[in-house]
N, C-alpha and C. Protein backbone atom coordinates (compact mmCIF):
# COMPACT_ATOMS: atom_id res chain seq x y z
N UNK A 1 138.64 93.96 99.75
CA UNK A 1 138.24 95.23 100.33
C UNK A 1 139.48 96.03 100.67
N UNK A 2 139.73 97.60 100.09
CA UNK A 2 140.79 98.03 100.67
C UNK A 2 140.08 98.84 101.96
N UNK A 3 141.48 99.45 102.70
CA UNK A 3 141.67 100.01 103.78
C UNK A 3 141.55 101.41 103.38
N UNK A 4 140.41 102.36 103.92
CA UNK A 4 140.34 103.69 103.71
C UNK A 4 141.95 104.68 104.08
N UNK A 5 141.87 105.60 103.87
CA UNK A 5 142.66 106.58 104.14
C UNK A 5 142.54 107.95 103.60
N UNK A 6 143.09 108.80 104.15
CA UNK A 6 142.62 110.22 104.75
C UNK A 6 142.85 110.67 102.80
N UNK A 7 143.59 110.41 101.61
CA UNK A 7 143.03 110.41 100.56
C UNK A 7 141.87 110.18 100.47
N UNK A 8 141.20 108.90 100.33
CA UNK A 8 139.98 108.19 99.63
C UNK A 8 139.18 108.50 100.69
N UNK A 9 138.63 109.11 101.95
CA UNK A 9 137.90 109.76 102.63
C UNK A 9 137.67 111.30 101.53
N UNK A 10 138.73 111.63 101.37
CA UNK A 10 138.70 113.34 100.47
C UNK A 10 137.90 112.54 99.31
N UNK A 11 138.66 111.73 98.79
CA UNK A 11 137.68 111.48 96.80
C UNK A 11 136.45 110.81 97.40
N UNK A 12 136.24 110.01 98.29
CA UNK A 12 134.59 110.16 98.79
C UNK A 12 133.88 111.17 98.87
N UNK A 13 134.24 112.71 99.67
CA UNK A 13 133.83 113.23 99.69
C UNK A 13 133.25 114.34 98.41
N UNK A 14 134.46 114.53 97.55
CA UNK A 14 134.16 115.05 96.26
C UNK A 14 133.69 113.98 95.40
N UNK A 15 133.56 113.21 95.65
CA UNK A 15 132.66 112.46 94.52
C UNK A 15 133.12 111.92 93.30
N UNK A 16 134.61 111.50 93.62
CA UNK A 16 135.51 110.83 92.29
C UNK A 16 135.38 109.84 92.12
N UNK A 17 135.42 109.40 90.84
CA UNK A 17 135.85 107.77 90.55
C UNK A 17 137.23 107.45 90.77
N UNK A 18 138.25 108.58 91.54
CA UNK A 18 139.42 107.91 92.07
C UNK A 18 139.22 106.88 93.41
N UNK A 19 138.63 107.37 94.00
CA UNK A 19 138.06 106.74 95.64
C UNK A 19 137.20 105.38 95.32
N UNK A 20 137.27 104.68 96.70
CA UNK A 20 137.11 103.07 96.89
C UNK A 20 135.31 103.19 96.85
N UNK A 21 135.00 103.87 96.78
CA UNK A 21 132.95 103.96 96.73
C UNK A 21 132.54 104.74 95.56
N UNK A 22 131.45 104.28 95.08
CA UNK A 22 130.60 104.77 94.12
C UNK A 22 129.96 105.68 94.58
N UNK A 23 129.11 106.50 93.84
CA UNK A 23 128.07 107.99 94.07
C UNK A 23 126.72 106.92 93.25
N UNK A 24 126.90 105.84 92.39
CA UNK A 24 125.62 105.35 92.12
C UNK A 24 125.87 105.50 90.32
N UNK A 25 127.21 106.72 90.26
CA UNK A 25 126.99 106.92 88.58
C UNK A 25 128.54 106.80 88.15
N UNK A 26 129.14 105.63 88.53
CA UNK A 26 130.13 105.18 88.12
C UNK A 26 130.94 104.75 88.88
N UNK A 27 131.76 103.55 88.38
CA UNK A 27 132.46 102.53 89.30
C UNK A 27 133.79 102.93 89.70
N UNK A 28 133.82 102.50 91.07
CA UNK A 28 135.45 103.19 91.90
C UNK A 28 136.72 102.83 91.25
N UNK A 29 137.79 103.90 90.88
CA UNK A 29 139.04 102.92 90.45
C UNK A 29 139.93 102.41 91.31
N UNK A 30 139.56 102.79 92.80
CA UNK A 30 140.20 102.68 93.60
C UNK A 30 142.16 103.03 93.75
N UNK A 31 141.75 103.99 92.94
CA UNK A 31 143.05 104.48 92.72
C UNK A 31 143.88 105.60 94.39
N UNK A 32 142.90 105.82 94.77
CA UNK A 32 143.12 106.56 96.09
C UNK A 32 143.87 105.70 97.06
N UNK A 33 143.97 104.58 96.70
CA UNK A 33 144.49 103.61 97.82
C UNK A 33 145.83 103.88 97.62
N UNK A 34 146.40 103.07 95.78
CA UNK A 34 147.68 103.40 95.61
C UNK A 34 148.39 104.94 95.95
N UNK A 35 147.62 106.02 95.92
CA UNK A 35 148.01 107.35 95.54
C UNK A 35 148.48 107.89 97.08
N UNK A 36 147.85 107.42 97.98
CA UNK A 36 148.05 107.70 98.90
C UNK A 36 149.38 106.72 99.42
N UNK A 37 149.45 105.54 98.73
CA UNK A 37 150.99 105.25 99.60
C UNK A 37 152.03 106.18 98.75
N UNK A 38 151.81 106.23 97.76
CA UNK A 38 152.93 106.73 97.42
C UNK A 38 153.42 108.17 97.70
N UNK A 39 151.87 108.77 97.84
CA UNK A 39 152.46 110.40 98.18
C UNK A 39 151.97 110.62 99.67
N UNK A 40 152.00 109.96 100.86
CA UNK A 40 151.79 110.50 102.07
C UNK A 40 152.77 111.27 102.48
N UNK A 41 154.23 110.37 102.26
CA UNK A 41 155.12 111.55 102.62
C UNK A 41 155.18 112.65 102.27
N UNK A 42 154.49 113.18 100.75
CA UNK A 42 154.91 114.50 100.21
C UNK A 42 153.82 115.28 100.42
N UNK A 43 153.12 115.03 101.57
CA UNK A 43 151.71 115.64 101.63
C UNK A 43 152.17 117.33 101.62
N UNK A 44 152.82 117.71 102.50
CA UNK A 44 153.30 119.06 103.01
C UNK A 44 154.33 119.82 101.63
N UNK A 45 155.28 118.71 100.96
CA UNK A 45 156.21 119.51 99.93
C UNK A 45 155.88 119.64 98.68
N UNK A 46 154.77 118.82 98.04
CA UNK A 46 154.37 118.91 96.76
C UNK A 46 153.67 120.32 96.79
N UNK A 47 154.18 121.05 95.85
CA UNK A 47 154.07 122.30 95.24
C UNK A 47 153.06 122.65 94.13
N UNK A 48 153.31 121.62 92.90
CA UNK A 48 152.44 121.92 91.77
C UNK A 48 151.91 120.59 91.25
N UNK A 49 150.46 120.66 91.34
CA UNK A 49 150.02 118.95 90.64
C UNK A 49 149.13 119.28 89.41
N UNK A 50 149.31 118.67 88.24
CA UNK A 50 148.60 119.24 87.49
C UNK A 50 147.67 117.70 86.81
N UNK A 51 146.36 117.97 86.16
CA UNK A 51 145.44 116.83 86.31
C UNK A 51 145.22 117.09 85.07
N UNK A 52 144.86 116.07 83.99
CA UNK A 52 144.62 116.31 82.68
C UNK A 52 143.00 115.82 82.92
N UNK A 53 142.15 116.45 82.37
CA UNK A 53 140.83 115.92 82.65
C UNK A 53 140.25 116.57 83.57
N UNK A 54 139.66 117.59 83.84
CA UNK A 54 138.93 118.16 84.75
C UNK A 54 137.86 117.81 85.51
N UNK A 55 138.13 117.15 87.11
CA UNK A 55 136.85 116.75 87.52
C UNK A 55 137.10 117.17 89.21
N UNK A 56 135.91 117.15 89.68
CA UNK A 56 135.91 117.14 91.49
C UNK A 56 137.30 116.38 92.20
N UNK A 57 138.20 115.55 91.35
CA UNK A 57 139.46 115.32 91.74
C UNK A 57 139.93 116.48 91.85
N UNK A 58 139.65 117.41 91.23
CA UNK A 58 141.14 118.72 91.51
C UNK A 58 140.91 118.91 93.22
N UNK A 59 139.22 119.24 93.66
CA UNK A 59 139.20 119.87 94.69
C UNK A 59 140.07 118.55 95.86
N UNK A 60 139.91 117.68 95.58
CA UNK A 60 140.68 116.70 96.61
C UNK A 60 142.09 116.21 96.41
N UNK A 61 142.45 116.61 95.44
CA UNK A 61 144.19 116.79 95.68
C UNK A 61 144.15 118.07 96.11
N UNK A 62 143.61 119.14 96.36
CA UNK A 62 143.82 120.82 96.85
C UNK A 62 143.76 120.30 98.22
N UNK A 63 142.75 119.24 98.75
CA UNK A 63 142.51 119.53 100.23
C UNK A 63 143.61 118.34 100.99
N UNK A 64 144.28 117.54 99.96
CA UNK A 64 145.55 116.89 100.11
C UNK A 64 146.41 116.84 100.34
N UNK A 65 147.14 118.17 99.33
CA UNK A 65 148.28 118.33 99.35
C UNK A 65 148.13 120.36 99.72
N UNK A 66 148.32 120.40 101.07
CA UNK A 66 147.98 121.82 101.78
C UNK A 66 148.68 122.60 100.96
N UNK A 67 149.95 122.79 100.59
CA UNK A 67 150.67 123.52 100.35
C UNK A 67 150.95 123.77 98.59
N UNK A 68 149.72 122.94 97.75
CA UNK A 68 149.89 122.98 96.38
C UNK A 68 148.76 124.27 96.00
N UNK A 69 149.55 124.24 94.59
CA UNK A 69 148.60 124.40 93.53
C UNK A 69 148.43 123.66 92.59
N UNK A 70 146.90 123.51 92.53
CA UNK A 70 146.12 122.80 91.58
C UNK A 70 145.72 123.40 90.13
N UNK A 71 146.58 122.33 89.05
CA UNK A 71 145.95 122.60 87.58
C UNK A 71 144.89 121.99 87.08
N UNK A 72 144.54 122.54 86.38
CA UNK A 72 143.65 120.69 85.44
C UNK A 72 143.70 121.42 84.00
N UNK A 73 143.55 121.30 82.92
CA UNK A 73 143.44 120.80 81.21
C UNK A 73 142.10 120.19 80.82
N UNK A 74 141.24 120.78 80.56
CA UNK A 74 140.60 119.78 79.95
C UNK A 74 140.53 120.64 78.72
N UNK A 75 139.72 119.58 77.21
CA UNK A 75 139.53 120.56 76.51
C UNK A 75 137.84 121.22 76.22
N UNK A 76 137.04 120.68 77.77
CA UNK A 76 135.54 121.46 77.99
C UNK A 76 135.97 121.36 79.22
N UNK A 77 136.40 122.22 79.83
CA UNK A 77 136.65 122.08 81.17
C UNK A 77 135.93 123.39 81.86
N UNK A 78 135.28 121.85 83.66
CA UNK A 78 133.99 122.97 84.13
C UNK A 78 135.52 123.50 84.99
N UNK A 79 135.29 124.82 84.80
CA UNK A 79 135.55 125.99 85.31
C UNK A 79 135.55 126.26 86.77
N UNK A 80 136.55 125.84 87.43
CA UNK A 80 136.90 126.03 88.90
C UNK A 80 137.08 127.41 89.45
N UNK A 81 136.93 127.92 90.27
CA UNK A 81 137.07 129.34 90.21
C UNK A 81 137.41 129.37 91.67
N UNK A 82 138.26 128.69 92.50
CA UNK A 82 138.29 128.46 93.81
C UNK A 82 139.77 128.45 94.38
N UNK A 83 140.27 128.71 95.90
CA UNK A 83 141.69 128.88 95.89
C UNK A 83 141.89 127.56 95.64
N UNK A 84 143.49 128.11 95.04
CA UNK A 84 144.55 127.12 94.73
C UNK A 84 143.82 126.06 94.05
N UNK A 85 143.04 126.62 92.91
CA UNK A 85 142.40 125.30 91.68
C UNK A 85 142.76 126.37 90.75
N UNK A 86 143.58 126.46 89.36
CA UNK A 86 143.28 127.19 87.95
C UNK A 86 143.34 125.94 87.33
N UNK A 87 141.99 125.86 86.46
CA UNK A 87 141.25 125.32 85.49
C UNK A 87 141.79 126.11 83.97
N UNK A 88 142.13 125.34 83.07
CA UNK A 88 142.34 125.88 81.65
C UNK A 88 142.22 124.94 80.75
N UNK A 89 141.07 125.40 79.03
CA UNK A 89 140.70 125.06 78.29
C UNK A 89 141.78 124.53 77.38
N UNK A 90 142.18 123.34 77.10
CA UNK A 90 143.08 122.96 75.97
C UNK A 90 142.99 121.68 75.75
N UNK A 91 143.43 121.54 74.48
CA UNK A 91 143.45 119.82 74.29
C UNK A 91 145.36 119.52 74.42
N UNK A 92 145.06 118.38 75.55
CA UNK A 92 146.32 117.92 75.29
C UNK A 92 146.70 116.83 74.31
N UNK A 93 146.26 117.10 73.18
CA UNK A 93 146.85 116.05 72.16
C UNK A 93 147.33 117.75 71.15
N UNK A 94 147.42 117.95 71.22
CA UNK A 94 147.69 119.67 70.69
C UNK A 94 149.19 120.13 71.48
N UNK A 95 150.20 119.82 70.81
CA UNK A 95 151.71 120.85 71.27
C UNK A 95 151.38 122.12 71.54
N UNK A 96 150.80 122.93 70.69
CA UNK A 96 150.85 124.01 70.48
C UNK A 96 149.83 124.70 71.66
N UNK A 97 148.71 123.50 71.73
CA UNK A 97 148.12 124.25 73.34
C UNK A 97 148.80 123.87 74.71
N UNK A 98 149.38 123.25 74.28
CA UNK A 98 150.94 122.42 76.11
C UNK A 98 151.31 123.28 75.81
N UNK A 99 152.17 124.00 74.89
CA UNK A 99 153.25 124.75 74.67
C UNK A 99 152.67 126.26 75.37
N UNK A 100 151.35 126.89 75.23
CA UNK A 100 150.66 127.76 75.74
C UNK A 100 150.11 127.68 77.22
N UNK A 101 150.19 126.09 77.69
CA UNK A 101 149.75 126.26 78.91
C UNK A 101 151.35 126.40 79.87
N UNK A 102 152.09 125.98 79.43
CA UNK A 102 153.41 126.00 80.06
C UNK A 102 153.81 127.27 80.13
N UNK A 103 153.46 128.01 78.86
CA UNK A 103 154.04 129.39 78.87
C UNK A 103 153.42 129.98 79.88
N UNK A 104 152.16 129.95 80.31
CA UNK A 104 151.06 130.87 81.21
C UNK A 104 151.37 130.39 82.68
N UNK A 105 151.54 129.06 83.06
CA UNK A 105 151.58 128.63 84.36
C UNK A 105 152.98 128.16 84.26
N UNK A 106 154.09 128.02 84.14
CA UNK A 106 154.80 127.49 84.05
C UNK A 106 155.21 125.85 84.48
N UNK A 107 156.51 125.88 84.96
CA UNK A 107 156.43 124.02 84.71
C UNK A 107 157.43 123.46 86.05
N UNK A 108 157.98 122.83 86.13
CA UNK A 108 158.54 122.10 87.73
C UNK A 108 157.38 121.72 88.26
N UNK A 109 156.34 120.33 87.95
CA UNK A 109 155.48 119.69 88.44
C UNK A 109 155.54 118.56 89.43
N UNK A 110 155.27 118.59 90.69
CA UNK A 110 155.98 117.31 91.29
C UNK A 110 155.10 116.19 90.69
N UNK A 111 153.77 116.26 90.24
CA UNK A 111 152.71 115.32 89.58
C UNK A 111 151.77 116.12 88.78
N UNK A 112 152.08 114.95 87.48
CA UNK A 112 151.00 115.11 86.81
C UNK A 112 150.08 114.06 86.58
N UNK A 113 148.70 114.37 86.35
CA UNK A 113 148.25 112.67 86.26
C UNK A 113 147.38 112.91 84.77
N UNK A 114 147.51 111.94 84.19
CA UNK A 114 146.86 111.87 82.88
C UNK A 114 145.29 111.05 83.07
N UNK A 115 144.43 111.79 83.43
CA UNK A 115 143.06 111.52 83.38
C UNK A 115 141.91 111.95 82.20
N UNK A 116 142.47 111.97 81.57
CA UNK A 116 141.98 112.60 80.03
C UNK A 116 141.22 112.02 79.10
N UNK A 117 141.07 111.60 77.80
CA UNK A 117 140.36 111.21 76.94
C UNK A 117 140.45 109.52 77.00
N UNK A 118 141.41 109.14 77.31
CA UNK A 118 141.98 107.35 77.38
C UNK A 118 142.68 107.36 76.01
N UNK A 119 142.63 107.95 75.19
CA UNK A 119 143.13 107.78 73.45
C UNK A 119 144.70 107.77 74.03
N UNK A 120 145.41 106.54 73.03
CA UNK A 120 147.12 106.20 73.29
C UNK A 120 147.74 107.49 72.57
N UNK A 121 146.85 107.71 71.60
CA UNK A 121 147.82 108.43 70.75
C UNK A 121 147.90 110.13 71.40
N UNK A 122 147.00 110.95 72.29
CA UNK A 122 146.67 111.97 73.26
C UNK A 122 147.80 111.90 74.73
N UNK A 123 147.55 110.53 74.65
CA UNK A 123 148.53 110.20 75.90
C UNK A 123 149.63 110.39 75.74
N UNK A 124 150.72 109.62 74.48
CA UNK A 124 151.34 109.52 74.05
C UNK A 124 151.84 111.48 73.78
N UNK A 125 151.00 112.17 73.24
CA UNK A 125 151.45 113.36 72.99
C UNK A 125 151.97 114.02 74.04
N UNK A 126 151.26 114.13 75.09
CA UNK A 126 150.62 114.20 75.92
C UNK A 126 152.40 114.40 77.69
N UNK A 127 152.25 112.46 77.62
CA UNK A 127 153.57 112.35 78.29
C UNK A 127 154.95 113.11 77.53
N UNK A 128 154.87 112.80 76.18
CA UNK A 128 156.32 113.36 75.43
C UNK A 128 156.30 114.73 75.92
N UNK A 129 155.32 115.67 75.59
CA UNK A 129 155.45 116.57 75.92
C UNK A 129 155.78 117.22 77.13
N UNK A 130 154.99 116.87 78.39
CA UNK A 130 154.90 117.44 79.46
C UNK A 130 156.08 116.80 80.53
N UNK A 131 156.40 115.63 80.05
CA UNK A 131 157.78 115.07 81.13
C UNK A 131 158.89 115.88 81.14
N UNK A 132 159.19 116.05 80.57
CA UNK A 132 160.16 117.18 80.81
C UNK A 132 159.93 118.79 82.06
N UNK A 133 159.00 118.85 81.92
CA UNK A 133 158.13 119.85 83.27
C UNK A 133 157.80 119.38 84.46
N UNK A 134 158.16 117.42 83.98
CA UNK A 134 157.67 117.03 85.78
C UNK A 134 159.23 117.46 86.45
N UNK A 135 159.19 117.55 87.61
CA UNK A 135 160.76 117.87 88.55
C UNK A 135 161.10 116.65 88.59
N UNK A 136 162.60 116.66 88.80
CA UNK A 136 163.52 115.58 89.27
C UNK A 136 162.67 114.89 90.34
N UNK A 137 162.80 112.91 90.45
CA UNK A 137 161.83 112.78 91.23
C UNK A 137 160.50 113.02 91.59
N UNK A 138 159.99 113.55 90.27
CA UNK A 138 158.47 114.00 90.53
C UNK A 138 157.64 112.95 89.92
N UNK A 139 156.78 112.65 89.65
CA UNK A 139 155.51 111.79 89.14
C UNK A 139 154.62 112.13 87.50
N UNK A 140 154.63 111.10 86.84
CA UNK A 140 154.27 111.66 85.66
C UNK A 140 152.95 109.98 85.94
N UNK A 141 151.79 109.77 86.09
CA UNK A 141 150.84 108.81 86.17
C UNK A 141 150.17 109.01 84.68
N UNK A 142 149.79 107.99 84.56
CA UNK A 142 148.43 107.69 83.31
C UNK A 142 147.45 106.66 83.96
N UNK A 143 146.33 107.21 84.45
CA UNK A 143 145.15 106.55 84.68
C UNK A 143 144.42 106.03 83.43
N UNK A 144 143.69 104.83 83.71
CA UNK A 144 142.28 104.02 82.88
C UNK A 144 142.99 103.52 81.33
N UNK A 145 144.96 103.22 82.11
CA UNK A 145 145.37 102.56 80.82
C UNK A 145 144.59 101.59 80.23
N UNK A 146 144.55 101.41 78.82
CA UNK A 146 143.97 100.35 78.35
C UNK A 146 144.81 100.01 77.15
N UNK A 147 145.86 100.33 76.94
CA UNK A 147 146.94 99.80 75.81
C UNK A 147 148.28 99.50 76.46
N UNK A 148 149.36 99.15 75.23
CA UNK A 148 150.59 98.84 75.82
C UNK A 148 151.71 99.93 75.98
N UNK A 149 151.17 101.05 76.22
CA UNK A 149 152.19 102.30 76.15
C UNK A 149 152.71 101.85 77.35
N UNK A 150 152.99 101.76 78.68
CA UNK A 150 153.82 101.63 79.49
C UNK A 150 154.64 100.00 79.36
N UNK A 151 154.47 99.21 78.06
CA UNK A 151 154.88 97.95 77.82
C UNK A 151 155.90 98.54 76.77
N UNK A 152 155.43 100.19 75.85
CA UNK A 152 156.64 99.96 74.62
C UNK A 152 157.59 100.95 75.69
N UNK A 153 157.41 101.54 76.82
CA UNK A 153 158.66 102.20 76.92
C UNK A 153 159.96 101.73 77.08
N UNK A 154 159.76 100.50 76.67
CA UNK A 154 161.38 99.62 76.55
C UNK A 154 161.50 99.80 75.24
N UNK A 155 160.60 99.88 74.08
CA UNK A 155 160.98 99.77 72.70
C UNK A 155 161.85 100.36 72.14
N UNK A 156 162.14 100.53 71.38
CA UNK A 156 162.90 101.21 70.78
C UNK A 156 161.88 102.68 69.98
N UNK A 157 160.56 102.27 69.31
CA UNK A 157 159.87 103.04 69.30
C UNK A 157 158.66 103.02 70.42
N UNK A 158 158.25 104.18 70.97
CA UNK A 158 157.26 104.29 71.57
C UNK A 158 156.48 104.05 70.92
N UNK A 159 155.41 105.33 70.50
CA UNK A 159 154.15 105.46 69.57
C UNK A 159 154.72 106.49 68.31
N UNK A 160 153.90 106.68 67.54
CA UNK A 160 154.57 107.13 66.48
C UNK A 160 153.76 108.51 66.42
N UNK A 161 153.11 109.04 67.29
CA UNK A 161 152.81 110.29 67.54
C UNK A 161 153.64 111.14 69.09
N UNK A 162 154.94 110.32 69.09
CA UNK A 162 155.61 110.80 69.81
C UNK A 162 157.19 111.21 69.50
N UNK A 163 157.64 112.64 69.26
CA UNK A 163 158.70 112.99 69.13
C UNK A 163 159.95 111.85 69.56
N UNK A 164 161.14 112.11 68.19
CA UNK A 164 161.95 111.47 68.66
C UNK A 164 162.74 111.79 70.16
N UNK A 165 162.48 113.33 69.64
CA UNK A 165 163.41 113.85 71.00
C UNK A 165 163.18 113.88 72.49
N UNK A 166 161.67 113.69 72.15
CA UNK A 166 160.42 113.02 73.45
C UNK A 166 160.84 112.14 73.87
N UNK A 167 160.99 110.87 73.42
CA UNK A 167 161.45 109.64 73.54
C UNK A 167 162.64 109.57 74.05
N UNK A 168 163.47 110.34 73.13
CA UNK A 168 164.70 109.75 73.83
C UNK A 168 164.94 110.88 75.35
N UNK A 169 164.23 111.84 75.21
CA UNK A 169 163.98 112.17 77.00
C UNK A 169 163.78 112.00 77.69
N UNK A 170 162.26 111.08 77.59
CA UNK A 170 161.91 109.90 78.21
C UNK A 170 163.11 108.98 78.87
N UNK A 171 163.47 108.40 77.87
CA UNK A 171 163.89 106.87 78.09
C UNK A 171 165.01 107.39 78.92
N UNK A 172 165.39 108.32 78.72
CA UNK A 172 166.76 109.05 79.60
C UNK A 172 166.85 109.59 81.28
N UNK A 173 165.34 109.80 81.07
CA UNK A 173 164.54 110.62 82.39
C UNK A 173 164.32 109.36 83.32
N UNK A 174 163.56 108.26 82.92
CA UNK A 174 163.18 107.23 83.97
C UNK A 174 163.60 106.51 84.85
N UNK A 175 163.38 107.25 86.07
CA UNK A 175 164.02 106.53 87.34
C UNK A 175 163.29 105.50 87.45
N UNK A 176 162.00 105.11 87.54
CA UNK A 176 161.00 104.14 88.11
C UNK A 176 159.79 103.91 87.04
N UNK A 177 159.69 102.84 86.94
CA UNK A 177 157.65 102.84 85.97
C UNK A 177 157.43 101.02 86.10
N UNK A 178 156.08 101.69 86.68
CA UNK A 178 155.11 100.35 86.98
C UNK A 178 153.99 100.46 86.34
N UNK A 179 152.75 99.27 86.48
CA UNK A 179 151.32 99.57 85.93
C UNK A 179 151.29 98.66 87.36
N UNK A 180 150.21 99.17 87.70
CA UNK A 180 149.18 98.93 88.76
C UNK A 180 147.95 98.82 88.70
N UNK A 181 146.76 97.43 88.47
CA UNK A 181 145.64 97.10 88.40
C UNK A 181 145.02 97.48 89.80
N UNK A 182 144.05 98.02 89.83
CA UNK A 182 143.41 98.75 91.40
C UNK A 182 141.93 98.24 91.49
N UNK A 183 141.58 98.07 90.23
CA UNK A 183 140.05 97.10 90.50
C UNK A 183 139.29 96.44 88.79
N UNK A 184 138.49 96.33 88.55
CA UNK A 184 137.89 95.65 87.50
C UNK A 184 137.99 96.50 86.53
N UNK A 185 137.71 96.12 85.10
CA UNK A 185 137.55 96.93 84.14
C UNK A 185 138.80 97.91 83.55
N UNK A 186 138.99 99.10 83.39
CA UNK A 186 140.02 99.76 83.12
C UNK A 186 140.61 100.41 83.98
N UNK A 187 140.69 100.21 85.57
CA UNK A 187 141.65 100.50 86.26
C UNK A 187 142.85 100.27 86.75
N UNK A 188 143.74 100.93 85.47
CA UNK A 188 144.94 100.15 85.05
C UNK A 188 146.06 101.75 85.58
N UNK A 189 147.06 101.83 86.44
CA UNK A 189 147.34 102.80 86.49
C UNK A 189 148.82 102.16 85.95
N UNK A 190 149.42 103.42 85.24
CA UNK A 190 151.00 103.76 84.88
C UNK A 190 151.54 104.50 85.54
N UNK A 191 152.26 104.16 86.90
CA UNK A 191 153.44 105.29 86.91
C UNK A 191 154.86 105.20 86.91
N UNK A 192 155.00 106.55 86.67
CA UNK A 192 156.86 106.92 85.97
C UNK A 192 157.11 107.99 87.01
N UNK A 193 158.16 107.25 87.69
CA UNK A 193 159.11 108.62 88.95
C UNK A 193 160.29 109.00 87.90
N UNK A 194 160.73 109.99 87.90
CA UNK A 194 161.57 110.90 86.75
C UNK A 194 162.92 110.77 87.61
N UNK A 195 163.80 110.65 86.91
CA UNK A 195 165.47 110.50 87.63
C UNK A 195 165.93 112.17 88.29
């Protein structure tokens, strides 16, 4: 049993599968537990969090982190229309739509979290692309891992739908990266703190 906290009270309340309780239509990842040790301190300084996957998580990192703005990506994404939430249509396995969302909102992200399709090869696009936009010390996560992408970032090759120059940004960028199991099934989290 974990220990609630003033996170996983918020994803209770919006109704995420990040938080330690069910709504009845899908199982907790209990990811609110980890998320909250790691970012309590930055409750007040995190600036920009951006969420791949559009769901009632945006509204509870908004009521989280006071002082952010909230992105999300999906590529059917329900349409937030609320302060400090912009919602935008794109697929992130698509450069050319990252490359358009960066241009419009720009980039210095203290977190991004990859909640998206689960596909390695999306992910894979996905991190190459957008790490470079997380800030020094900022957070780049992949939720509901289910492959060995945070096992090849020692490889020599990552995935092979990932730029060389990605890669070797990557491998250059990484201050920190763990995987963290949070409960049954595919709640497998990846995270990477950026140097």
């Amino acid at each position: 049993m974990y220990k609630s906290n003033l996170l996983d009270i918020l994803g209770i309340y919006h109704k995420t599968d990040k938080a330690t309780k069910d709504n009845g239509s899908w199982i907790p990842h209990n990811y609110t537990i980890v998320y909250h040790d790691y970012f309590y301190s930055l409750k007040e300084s995190v600036n920009k969090v951006l969420e791949i996957g559009v769901s009632s998580s945006l509204r509870m990192w908004r009521d989280y982190f006071s002082n952010a703005q909230i992105f999300g990506i999906d590529i059917n994404p329900e349409m937030f229309v609320e302060e400090r939430i912009t919602t935008w249509p794109g697929n992130v396995a698509s450069r050319d739509d990252l490359t358009s969302f960066i241009q419009q909102f720009g980039s210095d992200y203290d977190i991004i979290i990859d909640d998206g399709d689960h596909v390695e090869e999306s992910q894979c696009i996905s991190l190459g692309f957008l790490f470079p936009h997380v800030k020094p010390n900022g957070y780049y996560i992949v939720e509901d891992l289910t492959n060995g992408l945070f096992e090849n970032l020692k490889n020599e090759k990552i995935h092979a739908s990932m730029l060389d120059s990605e890669e070797t940004y990557l491998k250059n960028n990484i201050k920190y990266s763990t995987t963290i199991r949070t409960g049954l099934y595919d709640s497998l989290l990846g995270i990477i703190i950026k140097s």
